[in-house]
Protein backbone atom coordinates (compact mmCIF):
# COMPACT_ATOMS: atom_id res chain seq x y z
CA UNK A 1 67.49 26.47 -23.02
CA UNK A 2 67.66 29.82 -23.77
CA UNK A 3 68.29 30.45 -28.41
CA UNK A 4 69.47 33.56 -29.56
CA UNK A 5 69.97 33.66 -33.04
CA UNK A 6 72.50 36.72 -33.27
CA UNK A 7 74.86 34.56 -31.07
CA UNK A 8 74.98 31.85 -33.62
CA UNK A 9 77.06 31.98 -36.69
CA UNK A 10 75.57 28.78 -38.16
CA UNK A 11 72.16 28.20 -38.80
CA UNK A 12 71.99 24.32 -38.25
CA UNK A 13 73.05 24.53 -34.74
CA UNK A 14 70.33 26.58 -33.86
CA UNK A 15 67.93 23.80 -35.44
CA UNK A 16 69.87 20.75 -33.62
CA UNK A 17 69.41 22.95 -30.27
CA UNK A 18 65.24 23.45 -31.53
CA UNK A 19 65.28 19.18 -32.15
CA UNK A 20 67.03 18.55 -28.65
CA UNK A 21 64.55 20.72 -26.88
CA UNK A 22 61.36 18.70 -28.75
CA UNK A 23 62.95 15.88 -27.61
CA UNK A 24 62.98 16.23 -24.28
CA UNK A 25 59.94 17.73 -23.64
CA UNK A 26 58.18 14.56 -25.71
CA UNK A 27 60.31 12.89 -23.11
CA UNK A 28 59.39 14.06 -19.93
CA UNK A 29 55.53 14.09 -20.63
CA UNK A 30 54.82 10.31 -20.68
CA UNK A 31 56.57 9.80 -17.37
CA UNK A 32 54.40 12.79 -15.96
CA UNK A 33 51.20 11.50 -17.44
CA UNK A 34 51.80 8.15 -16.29
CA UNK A 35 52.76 9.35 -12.90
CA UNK A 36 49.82 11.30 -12.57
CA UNK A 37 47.41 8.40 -13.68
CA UNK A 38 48.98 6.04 -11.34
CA UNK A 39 48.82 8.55 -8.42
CA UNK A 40 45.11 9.04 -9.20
CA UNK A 41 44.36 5.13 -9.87
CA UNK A 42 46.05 4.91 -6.05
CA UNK A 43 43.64 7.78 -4.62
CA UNK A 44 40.71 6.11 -6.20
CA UNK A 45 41.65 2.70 -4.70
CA UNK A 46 42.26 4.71 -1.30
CA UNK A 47 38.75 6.27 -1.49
CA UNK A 48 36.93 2.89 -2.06
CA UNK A 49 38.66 0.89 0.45
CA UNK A 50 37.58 3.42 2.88
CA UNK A 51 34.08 3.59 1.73
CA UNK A 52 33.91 0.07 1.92
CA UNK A 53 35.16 -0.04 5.43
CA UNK A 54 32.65 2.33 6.39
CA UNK A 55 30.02 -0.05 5.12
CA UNK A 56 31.32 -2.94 6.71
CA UNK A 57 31.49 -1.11 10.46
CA UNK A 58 27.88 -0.09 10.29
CA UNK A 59 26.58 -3.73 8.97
CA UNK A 60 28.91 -4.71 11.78
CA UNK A 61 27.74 -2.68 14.44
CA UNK A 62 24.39 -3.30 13.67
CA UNK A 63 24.86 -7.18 13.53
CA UNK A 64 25.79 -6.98 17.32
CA UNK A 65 22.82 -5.12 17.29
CA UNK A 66 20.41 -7.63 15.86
CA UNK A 67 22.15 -10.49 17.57
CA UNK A 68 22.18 -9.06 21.31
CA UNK A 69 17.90 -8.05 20.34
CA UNK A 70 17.07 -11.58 19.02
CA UNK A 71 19.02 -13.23 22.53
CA UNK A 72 17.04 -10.98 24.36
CA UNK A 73 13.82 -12.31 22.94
CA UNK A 74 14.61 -15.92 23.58
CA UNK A 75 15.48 -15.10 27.00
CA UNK A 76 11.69 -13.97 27.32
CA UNK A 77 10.13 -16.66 25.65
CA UNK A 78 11.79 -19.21 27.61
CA UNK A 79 11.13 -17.67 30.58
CA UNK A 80 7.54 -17.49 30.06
CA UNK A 81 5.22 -20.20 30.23
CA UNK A 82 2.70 -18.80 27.87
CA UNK A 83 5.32 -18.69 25.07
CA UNK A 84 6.57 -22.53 25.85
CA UNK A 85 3.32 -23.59 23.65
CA UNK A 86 2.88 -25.43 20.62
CA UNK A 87 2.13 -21.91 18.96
CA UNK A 88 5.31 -19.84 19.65
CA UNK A 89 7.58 -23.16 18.63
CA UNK A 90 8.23 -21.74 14.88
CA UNK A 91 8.64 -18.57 16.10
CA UNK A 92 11.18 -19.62 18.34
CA UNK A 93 13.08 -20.95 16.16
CA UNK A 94 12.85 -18.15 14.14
CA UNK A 95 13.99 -15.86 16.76
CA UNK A 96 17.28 -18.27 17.36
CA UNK A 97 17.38 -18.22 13.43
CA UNK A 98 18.09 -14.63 13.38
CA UNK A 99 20.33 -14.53 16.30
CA UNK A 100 22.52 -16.71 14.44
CA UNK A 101 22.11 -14.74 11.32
CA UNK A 102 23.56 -11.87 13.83
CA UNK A 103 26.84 -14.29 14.86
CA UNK A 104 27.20 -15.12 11.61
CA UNK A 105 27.32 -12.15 9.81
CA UNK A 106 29.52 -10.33 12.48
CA UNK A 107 32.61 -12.62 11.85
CA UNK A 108 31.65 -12.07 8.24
CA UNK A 109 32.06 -9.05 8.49
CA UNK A 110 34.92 -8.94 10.27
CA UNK A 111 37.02 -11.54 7.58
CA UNK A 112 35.72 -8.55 4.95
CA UNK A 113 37.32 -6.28 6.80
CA UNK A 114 40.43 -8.01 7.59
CA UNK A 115 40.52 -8.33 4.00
CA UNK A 116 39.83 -5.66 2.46
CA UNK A 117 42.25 -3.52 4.95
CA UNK A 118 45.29 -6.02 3.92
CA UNK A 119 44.12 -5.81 -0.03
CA UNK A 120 44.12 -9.54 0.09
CA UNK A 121 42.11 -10.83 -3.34
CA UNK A 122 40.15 -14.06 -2.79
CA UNK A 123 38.69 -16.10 -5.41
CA UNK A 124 34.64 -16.01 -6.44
CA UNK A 125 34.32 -19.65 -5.27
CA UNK A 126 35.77 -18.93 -2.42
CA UNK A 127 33.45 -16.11 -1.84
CA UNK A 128 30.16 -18.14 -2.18
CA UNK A 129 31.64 -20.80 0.32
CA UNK A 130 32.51 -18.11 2.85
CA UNK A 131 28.48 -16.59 2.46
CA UNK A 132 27.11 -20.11 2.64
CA UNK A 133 26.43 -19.44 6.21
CA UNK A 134 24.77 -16.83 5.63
CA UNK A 135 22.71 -17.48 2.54
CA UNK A 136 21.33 -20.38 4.69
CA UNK A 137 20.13 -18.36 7.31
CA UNK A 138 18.67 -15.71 4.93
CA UNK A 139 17.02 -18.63 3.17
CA UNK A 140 15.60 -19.90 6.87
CA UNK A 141 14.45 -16.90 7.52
CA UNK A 142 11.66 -17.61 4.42
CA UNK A 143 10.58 -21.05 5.02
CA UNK A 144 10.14 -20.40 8.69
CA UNK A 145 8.03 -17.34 8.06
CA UNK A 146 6.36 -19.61 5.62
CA UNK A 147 5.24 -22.42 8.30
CA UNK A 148 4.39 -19.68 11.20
CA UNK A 149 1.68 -18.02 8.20
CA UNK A 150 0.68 -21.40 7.51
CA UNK A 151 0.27 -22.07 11.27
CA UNK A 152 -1.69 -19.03 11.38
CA UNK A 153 -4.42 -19.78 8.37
CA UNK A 154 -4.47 -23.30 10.52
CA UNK A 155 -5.74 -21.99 13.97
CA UNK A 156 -7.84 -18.98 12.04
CA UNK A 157 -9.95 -21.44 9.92
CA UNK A 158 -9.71 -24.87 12.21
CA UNK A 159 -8.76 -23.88 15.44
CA UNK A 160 -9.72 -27.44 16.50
CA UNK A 161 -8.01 -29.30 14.02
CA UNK A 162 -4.71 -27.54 15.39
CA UNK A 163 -4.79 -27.96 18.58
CA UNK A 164 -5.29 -32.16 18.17
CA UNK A 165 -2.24 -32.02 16.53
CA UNK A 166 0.68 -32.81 18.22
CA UNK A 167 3.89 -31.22 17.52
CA UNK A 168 5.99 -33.95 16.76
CA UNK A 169 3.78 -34.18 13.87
CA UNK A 170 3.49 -30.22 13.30
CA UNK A 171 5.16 -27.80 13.42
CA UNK A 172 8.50 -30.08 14.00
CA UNK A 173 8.60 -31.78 10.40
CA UNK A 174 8.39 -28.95 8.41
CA UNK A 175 10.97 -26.59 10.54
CA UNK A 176 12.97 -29.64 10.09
CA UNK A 177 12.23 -30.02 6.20
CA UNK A 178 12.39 -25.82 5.40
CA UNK A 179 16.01 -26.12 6.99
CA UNK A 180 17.33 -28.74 5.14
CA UNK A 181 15.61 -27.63 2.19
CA UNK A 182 17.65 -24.08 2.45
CA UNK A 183 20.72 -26.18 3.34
CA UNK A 184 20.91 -28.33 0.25
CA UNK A 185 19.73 -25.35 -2.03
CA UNK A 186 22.53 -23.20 -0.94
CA UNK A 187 25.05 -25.77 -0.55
CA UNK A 188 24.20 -26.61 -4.76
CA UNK A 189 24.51 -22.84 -4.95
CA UNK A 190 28.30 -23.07 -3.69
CA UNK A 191 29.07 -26.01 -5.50
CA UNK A 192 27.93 -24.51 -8.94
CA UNK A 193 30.43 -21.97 -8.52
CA UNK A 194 34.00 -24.09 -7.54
CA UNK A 195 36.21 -23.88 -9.94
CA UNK A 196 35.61 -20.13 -10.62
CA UNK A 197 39.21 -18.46 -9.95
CA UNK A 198 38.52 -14.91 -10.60
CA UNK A 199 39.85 -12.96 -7.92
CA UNK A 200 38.12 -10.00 -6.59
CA UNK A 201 38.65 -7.91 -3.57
CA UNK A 202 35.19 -7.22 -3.14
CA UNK A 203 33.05 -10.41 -2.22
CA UNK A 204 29.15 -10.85 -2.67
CA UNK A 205 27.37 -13.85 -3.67
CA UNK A 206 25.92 -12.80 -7.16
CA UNK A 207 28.36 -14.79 -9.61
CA UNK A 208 27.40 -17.80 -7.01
CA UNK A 209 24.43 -19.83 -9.45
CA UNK A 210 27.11 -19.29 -12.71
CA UNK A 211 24.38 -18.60 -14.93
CA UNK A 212 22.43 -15.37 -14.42
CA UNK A 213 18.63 -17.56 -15.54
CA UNK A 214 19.33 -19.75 -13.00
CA UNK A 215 20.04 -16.95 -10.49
CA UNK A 216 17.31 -14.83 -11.82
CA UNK A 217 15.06 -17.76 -11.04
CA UNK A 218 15.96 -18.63 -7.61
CA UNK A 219 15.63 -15.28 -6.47
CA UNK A 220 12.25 -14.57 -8.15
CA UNK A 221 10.96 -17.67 -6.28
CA UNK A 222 12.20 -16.42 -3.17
CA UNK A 223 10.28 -13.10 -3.78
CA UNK A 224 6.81 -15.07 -5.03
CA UNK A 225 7.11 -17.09 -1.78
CA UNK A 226 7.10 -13.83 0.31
CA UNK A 227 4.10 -12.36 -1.85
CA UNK A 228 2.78 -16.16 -0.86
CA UNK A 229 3.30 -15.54 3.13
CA UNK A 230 1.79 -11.51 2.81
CA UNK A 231 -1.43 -12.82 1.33
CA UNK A 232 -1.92 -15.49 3.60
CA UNK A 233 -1.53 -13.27 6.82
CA UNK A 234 -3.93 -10.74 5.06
CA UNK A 235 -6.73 -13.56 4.51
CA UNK A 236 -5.89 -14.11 8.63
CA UNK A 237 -6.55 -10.74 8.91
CA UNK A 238 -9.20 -9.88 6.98
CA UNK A 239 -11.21 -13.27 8.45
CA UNK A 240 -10.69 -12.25 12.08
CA UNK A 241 -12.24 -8.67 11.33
CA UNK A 242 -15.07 -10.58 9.37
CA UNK A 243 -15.79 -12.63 12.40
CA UNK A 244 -15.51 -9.15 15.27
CA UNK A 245 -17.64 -7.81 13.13
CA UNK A 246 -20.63 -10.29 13.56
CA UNK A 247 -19.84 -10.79 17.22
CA UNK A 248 -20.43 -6.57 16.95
CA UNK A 249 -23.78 -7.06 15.35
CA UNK A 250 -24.88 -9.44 17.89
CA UNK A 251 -23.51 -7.12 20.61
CA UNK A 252 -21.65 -10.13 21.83
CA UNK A 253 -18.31 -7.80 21.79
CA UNK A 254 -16.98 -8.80 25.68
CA UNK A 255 -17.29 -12.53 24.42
CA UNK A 256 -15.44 -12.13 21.23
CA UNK A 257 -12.78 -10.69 23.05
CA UNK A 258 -12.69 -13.36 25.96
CA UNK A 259 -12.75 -16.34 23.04
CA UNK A 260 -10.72 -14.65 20.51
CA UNK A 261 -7.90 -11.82 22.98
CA UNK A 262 -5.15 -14.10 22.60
CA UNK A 263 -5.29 -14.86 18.76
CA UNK A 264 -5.72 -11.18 18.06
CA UNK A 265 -2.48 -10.31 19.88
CA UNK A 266 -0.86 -13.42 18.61
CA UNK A 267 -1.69 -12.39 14.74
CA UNK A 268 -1.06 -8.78 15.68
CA UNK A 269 2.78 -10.32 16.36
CA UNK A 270 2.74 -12.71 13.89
CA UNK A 271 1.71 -9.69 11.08
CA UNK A 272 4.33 -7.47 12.33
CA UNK A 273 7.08 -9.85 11.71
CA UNK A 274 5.88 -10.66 8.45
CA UNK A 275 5.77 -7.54 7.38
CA UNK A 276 9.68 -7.43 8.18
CA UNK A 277 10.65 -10.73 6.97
CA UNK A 278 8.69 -10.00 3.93
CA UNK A 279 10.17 -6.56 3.29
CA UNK A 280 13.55 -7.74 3.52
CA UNK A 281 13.04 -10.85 1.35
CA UNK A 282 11.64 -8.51 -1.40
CA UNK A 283 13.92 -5.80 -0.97
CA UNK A 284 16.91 -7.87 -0.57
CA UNK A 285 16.01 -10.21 -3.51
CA UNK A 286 15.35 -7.34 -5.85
CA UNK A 287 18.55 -5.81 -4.99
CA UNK A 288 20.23 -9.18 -5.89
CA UNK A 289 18.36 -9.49 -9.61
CA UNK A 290 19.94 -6.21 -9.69
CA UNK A 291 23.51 -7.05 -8.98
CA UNK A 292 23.06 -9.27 -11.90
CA UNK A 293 23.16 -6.34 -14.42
CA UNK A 294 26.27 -5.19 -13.27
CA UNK A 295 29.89 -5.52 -14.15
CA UNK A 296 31.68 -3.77 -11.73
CA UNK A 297 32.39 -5.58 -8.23
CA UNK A 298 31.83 -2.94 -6.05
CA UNK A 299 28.72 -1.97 -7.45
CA UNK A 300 27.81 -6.00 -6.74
CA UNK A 301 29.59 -5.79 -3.01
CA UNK A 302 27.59 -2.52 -1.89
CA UNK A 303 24.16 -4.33 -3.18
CA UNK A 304 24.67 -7.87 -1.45
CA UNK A 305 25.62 -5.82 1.62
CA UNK A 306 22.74 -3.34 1.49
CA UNK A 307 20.69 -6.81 1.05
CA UNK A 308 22.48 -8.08 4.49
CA UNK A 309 22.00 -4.21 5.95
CA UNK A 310 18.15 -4.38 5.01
CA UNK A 311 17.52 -8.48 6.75
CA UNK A 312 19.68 -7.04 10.04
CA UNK A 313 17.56 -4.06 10.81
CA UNK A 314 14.26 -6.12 9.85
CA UNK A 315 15.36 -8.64 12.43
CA UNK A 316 16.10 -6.49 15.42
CA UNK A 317 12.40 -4.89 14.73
CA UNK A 318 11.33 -7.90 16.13
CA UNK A 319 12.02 -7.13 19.56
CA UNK A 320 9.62 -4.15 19.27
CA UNK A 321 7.36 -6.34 17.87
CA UNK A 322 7.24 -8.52 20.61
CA UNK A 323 7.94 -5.74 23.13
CA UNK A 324 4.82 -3.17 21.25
CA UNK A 325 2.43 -6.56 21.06
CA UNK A 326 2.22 -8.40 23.80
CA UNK A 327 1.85 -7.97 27.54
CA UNK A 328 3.03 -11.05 28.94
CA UNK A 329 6.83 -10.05 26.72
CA UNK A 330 7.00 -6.48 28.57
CA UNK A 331 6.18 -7.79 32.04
CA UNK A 332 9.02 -10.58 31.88
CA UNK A 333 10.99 -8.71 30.91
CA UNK A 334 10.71 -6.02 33.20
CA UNK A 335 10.78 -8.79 35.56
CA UNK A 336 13.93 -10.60 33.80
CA UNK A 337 15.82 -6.80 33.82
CA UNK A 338 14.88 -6.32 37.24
CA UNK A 339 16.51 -9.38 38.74
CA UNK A 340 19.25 -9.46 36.69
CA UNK A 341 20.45 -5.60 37.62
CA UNK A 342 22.99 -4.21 39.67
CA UNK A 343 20.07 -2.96 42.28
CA UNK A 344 18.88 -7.07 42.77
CA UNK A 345 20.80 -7.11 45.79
CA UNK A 346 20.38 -4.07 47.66
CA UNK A 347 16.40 -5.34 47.17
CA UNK A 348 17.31 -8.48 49.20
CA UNK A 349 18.85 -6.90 51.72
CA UNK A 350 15.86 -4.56 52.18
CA UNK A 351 13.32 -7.58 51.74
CA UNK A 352 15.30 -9.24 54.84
CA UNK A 353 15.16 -6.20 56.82
């Protein structure tokens, strides 16, 4: 409004006009601020919905990734005789483990992203029942890596006493024990947290144990199990190198490798893939305790799924594990991509010919 003071013959006009314009500017501001804040709360909520999408696309892509690597593997070892012995049974298992982890967390993934794209809050007890699943396999993962390093010390120390064992009595038992060990301890996991109706639109597993000593505490004995399993596969190690050594001195080297080829390539695999399991137990545990500490839920969703990031690409290194380690792996499956290809049959009709 535009004052002039000439045009006015009585002053208090002029100061009703000066009130009216104070008014409405005090007025109008509010609604701007608040319009402003909510269009910036909205662009913030934009931009983290879309970062978590991106997250869960990769951790999907690479599930298929992990999944499709670990099926590959089994393909080989069943197809090979060598690898239907007593010695490759945990790892085996470990290998189906893991392509189950791969199934598993790809329709996870998938119900994260259906949810988070429809803004669709679930509750935290809901959350730990929907990563059950996958806790369990995680947990798996452990134990078995446990039993194959235990195997390992086993046929390093008393090669003998192994291979009078039959496998009904081990490895079976224990594969069988570790997995319904990691059942029951994540099913109590779930359980502790029902009841909890906080809703969240960003789901991890850290609220899961209810109280953060008990969670602390699970996860640290996760971590001192994997320190466990590295220093056992080092004592493997470290013996076998002891023992080329005196063959060395005694210049018995062609004899050491005739008695002793096939446990050096097996404990060459076996070390590889507990360096991996290892690493990702650590790392993944750590990142977990670390979770703990903090308040916000995306801060909590981006660590559980850099944990699930970190297990995924461990487990796919095990095909070049396999693939870098052993001879027998390469030339089945050679053989296995060879038959299976779209050239198989223009090979039979030149064979014939």
């Amino acid at each position: 409004m535009n004052l002039r003071l000439h045009y006015m013959p009585k002053p208090y006009l002029f100061l009703a006009d000066i009130n009216f314009e104070i008014a409405t500017s005090w007025s109008e501001e509010p609604e701007l601020d608040m319009e402003n804040s909510s269009a910036k709360i909205e662009l913030e909520h934009d931009e983290n919905i879309s970062a978590a999408l991106a997250v869960t696309t990769v951790i999907l892509l690479v599930s298929v990734l992990e999944a499709a690597a670990n099926l590959l593997i089994l393909l080989v070892l069943f197809k090979t005789g060598q690898y239907k012995s007593k010695q490759y049974l945990t790892l085996t298992a470990l290998s189906f483990n893991d392509f189950l982890l791969g199934i598993t967390a790809f329709f996870y993934e998938i119900w994260q992203m259906a949810s988070l794209t429809t803004n669709s809050m679930t509750t935290i007890s809901f959350c730990c029942l929907v990563t059950t699943p996958l806790q369990t396999l995680l947990a798996n993962d452990l134990f078995l890596m446990a039993i194959v390093a235990l195997e390992r010390t086993i046929i390093t120390f008393h090669p003998t006493f192994y291979e009078n064992i039959s496998p009904k009595s081990f490895p079976v038992p224990i594969i069988l024990a570790a997995v319904f060990l990691s059942i029951c301890l994540i099913l109590s996991e779930a359980m502790s947290s029902s009841g909890n109706e906080e809703t969240t639109l960003y789901c991890s597993k850290d609220d899961c144990w209810g109280e953060r000593k008990r969670a602390v505490g699970i996860h640290s004995t996760f971590i001192s199990i994997a320190v466990v399993i590295l220093l056992l596969n080092v004592i493997s190690f470290c013996y076998m190198n002891h023992k080329a050594r005196s063959y060395r001195r005694r210049q018995l080297k062609n004899m050491f490798l005739l008695k002793f080829s096939n446990q050096i390539r097996m404990l060459k695999t076996v070390s590889g893939i507990t360096f991996t399991v290892v690493l990702s137990q650590i790392v993944g545990r750590s990142l977990l305790v670390l979770s703990l500490n903090r308040a916000d839920r995306k801060d909590k969703f981006y660590l559980f799924a850099l944990f699930l990031l970190t297990s995924l690409i461990c487990s796919a290194c095990d095909f070049l594990i396999y693939f870098y380690n052993c001879e027998e792996f390469q030339s089945t499956l050679k053989l296995f991509v060879c038959h299976d290809s779209v050239v198989a049959p223009f090979k039979r009709v030149i064979w014939r010919r």
